[in-house]
PDB file of N, CA and C in Angstrom:
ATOM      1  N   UNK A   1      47.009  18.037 -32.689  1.00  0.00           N
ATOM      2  CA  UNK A   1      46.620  19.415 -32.833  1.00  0.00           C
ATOM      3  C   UNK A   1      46.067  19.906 -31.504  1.00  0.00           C
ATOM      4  N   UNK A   2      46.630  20.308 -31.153  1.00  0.00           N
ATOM      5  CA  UNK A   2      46.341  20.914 -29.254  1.00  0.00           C
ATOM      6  C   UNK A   2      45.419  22.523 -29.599  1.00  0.00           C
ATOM      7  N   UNK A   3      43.999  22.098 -28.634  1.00  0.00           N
ATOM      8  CA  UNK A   3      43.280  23.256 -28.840  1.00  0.00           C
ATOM      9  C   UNK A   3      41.851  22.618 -29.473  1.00  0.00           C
ATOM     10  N   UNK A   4      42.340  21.305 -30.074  1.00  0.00           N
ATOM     11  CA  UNK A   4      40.601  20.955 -31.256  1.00  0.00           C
ATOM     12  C   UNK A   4      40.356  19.604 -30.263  1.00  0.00           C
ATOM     13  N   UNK A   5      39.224  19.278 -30.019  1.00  0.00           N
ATOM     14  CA  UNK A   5      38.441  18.806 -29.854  1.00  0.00           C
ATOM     15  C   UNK A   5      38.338  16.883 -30.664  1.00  0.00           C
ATOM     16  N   UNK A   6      38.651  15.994 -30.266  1.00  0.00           N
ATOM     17  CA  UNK A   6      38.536  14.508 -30.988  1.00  0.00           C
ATOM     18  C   UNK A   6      37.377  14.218 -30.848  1.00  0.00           C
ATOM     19  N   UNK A   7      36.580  14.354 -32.195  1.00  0.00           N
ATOM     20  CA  UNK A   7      35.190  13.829 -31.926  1.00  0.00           C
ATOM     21  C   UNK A   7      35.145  12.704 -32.952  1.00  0.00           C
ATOM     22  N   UNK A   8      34.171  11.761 -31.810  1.00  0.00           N
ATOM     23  CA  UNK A   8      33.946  10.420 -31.769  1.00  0.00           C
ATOM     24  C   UNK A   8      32.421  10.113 -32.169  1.00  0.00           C
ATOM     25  N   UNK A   9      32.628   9.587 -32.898  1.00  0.00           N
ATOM     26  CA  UNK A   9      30.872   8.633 -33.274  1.00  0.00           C
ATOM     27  C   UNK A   9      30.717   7.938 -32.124  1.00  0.00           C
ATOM     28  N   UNK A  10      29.633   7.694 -31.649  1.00  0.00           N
ATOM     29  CA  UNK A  10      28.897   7.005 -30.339  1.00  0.00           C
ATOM     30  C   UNK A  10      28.172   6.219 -31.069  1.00  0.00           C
ATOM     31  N   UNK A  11      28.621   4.683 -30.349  1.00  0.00           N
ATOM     32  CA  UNK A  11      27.681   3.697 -30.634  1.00  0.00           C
ATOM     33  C   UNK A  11      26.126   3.599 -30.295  1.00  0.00           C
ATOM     34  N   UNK A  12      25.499   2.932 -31.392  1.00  0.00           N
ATOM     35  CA  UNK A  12      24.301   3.133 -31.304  1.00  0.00           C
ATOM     36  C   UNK A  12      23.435   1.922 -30.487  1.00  0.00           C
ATOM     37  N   UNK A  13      22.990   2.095 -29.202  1.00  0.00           N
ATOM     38  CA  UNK A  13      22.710   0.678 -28.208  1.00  0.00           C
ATOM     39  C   UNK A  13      21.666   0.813 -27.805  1.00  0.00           C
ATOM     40  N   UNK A  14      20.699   1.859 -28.888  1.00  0.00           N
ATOM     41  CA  UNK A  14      19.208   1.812 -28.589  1.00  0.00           C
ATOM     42  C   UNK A  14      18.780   0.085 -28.190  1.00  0.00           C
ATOM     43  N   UNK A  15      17.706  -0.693 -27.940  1.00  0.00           N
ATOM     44  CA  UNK A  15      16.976  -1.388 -28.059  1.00  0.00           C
ATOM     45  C   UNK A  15      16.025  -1.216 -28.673  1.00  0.00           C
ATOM     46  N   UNK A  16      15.476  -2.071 -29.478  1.00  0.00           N
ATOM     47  CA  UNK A  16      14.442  -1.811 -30.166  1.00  0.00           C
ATOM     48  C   UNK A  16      13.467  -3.330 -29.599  1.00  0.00           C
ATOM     49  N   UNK A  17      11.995  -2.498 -29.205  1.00  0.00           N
ATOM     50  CA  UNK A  17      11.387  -3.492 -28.256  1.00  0.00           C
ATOM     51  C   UNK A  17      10.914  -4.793 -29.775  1.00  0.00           C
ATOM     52  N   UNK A  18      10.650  -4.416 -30.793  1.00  0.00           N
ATOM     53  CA  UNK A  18      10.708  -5.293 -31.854  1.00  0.00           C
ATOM     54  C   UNK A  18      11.966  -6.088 -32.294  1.00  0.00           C
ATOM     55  N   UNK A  19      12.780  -6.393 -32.028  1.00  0.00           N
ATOM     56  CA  UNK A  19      14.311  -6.529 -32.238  1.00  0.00           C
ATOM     57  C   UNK A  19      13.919  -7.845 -31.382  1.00  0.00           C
ATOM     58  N   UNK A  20      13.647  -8.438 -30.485  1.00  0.00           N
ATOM     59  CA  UNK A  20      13.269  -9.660 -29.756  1.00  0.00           C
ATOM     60  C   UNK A  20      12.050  -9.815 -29.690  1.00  0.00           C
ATOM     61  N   UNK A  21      11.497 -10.829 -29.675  1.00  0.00           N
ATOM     62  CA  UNK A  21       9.867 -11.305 -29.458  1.00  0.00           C
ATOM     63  C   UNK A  21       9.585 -11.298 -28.293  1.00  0.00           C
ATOM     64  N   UNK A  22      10.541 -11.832 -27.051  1.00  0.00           N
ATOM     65  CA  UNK A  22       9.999 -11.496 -25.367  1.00  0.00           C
ATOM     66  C   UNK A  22      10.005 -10.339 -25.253  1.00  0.00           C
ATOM     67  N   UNK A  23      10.724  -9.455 -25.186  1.00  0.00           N
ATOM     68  CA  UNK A  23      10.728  -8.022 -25.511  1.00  0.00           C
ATOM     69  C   UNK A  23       9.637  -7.150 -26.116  1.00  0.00           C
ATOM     70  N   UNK A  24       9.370  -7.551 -27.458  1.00  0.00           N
ATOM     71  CA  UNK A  24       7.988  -7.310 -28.008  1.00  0.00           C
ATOM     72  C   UNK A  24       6.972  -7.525 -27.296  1.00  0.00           C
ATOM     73  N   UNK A  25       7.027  -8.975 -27.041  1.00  0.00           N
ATOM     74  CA  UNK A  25       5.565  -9.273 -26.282  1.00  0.00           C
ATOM     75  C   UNK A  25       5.458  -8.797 -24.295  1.00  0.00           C
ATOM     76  N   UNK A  26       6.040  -8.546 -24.382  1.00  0.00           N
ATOM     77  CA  UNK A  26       6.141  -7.498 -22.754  1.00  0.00           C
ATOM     78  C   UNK A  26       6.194  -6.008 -23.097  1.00  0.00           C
ATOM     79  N   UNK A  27       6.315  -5.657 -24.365  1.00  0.00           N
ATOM     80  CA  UNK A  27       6.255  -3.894 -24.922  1.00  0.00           C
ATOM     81  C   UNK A  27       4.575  -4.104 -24.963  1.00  0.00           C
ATOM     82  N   UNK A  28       3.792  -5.143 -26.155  1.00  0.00           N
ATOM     83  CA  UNK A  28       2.967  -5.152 -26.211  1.00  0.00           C
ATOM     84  C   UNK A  28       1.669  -5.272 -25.324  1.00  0.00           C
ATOM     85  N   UNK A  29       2.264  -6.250 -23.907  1.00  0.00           N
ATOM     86  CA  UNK A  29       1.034  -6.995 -23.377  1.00  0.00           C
ATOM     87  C   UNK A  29       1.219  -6.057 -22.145  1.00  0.00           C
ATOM     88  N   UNK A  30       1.770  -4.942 -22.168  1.00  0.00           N
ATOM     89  CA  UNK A  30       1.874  -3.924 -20.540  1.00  0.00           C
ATOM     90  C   UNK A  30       0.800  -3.368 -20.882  1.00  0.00           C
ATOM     91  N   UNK A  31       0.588  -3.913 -19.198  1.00  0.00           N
ATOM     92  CA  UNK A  31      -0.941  -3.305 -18.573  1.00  0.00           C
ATOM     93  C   UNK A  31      -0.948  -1.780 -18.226  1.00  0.00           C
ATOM     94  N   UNK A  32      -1.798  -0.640 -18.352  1.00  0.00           N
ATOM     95  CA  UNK A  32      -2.080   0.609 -17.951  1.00  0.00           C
ATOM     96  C   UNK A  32      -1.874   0.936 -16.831  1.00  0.00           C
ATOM     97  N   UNK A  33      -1.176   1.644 -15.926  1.00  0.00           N
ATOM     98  CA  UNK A  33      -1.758   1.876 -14.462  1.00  0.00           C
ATOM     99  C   UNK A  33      -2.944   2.474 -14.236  1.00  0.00           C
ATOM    100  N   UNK A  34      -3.374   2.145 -13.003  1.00  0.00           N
ATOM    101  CA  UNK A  34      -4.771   2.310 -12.304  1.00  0.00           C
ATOM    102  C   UNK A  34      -4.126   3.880 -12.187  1.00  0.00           C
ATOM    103  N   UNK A  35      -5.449   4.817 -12.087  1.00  0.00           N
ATOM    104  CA  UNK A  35      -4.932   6.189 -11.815  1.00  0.00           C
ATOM    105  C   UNK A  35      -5.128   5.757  -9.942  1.00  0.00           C
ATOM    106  N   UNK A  36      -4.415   6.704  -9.144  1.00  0.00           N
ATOM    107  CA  UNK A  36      -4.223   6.986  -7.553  1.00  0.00           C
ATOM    108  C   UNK A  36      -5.720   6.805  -7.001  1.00  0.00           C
ATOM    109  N   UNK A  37      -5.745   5.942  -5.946  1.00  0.00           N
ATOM    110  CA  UNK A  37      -7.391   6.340  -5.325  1.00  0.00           C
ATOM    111  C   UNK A  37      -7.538   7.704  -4.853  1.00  0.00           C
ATOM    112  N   UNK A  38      -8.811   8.253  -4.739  1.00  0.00           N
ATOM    113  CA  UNK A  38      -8.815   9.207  -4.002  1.00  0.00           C
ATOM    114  C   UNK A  38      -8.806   9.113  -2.616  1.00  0.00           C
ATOM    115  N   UNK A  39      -8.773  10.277  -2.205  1.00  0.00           N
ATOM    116  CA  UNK A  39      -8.042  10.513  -0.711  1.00  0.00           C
ATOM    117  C   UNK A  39      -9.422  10.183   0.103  1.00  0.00           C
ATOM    118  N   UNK A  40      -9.361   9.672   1.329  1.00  0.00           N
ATOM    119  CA  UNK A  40     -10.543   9.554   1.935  1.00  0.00           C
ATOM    120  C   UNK A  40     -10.448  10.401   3.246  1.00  0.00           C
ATOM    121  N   UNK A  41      -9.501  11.209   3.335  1.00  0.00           N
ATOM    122  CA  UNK A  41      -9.665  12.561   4.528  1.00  0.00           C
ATOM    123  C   UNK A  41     -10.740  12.651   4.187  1.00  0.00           C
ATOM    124  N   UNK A  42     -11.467  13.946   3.582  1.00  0.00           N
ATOM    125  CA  UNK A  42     -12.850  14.203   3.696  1.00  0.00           C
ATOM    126  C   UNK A  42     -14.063  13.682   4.046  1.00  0.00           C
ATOM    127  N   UNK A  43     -13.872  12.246   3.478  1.00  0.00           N
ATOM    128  CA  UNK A  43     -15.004  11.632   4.274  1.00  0.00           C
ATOM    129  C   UNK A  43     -15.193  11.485   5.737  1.00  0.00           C
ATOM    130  N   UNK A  44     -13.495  11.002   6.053  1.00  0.00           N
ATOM    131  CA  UNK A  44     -12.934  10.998   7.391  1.00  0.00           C
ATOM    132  C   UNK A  44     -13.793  12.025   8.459  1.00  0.00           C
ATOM    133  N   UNK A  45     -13.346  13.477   7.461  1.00  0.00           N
ATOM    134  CA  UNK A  45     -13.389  14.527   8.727  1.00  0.00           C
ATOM    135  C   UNK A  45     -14.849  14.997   8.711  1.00  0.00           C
ATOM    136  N   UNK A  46     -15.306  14.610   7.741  1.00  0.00           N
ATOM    137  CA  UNK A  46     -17.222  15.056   7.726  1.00  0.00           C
ATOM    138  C   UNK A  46     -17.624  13.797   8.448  1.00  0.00           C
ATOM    139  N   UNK A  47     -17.309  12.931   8.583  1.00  0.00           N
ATOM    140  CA  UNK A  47     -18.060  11.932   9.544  1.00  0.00           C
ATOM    141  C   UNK A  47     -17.911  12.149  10.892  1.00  0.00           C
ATOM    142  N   UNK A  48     -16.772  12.335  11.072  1.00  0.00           N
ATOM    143  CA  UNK A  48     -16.268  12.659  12.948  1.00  0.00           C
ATOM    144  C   UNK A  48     -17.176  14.275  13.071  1.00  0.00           C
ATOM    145  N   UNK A  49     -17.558  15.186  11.810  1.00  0.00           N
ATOM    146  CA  UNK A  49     -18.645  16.535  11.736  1.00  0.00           C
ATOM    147  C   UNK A  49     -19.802  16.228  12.243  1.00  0.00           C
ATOM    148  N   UNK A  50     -19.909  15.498  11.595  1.00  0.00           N
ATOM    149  CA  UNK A  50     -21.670  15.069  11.984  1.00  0.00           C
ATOM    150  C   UNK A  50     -21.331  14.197  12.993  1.00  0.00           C
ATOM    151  N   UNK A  51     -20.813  13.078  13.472  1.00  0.00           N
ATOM    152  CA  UNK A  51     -20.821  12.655  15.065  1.00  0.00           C
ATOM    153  C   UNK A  51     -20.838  13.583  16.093  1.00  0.00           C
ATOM    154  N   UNK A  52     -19.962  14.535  15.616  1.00  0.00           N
ATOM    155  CA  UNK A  52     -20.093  15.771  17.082  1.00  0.00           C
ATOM    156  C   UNK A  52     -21.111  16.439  17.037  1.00  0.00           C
ATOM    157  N   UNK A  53     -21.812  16.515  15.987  1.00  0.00           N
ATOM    158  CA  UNK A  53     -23.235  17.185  16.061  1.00  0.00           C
ATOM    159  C   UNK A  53     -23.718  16.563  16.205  1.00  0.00           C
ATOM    160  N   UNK A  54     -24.057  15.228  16.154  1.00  0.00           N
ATOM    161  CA  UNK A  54     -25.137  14.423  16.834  1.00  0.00           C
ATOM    162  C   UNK A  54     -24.914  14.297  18.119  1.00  0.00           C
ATOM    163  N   UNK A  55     -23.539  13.910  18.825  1.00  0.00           N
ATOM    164  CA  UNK A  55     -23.322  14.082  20.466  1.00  0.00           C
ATOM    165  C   UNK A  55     -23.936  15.218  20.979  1.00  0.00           C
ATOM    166  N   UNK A  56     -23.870  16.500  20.554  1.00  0.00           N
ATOM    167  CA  UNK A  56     -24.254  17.877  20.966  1.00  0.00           C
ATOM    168  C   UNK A  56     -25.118  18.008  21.037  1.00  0.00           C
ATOM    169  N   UNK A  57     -25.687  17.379  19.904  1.00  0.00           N
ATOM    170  CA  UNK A  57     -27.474  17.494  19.939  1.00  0.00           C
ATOM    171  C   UNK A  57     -28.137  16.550  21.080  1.00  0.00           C
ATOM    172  N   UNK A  58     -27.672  15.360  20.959  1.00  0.00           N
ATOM    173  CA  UNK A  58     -27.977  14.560  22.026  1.00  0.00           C
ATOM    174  C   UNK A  58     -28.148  15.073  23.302  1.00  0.00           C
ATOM    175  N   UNK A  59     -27.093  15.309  23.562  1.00  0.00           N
ATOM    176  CA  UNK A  59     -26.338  16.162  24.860  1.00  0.00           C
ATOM    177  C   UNK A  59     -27.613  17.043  25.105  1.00  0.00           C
ATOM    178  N   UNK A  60     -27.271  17.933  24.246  1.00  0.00           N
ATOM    179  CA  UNK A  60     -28.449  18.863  24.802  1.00  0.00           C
ATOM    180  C   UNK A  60     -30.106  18.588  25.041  1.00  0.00           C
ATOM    181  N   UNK A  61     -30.374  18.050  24.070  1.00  0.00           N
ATOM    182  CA  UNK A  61     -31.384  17.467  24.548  1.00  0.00           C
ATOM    183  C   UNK A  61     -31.802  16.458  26.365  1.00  0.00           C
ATOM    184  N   UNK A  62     -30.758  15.722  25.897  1.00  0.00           N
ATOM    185  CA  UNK A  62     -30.817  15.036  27.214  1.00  0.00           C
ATOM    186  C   UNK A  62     -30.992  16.186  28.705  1.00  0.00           C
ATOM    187  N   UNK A  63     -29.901  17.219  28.374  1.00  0.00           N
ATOM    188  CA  UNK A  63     -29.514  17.718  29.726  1.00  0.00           C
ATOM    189  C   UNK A  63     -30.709  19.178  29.841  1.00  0.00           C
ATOM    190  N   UNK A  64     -31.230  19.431  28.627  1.00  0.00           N
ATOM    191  CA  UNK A  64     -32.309  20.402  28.767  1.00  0.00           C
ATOM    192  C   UNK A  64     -33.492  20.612  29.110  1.00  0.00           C
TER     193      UNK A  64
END
């Protein structure tokens, strides 16, 4: 019949993590991920802040 469409049942090849016991027990025993560290720019750039204000201050003192 030219024009229709042959439709096909699709096999079903889920896994089911219960369906095997290694399987199960690696569904079961997965560890959480750690959430991302935080970023340590900021600390970064407030430390090199206050070093230049302490040089400056220094500085001036010394040379005043």
């Amino acid at each position: 019949m030219p024009g229709f469409a042959m439709v096909v049942r699709m096999p079903d090849n889920t896994v089911d993590p219960s369906g095997n016991t290694e399987a199960f027990r690696a569904f079961t025993q997965s560890t959480p991920q750690e959430p991302p560290a935080a970023s340590k720019t900021p600390l970064i750039i407030g430390a090199a802040a206050v070093a230049i204000v302490l040089i400056a201050l220094i500085a001036w003192l010394a040379l005043g």
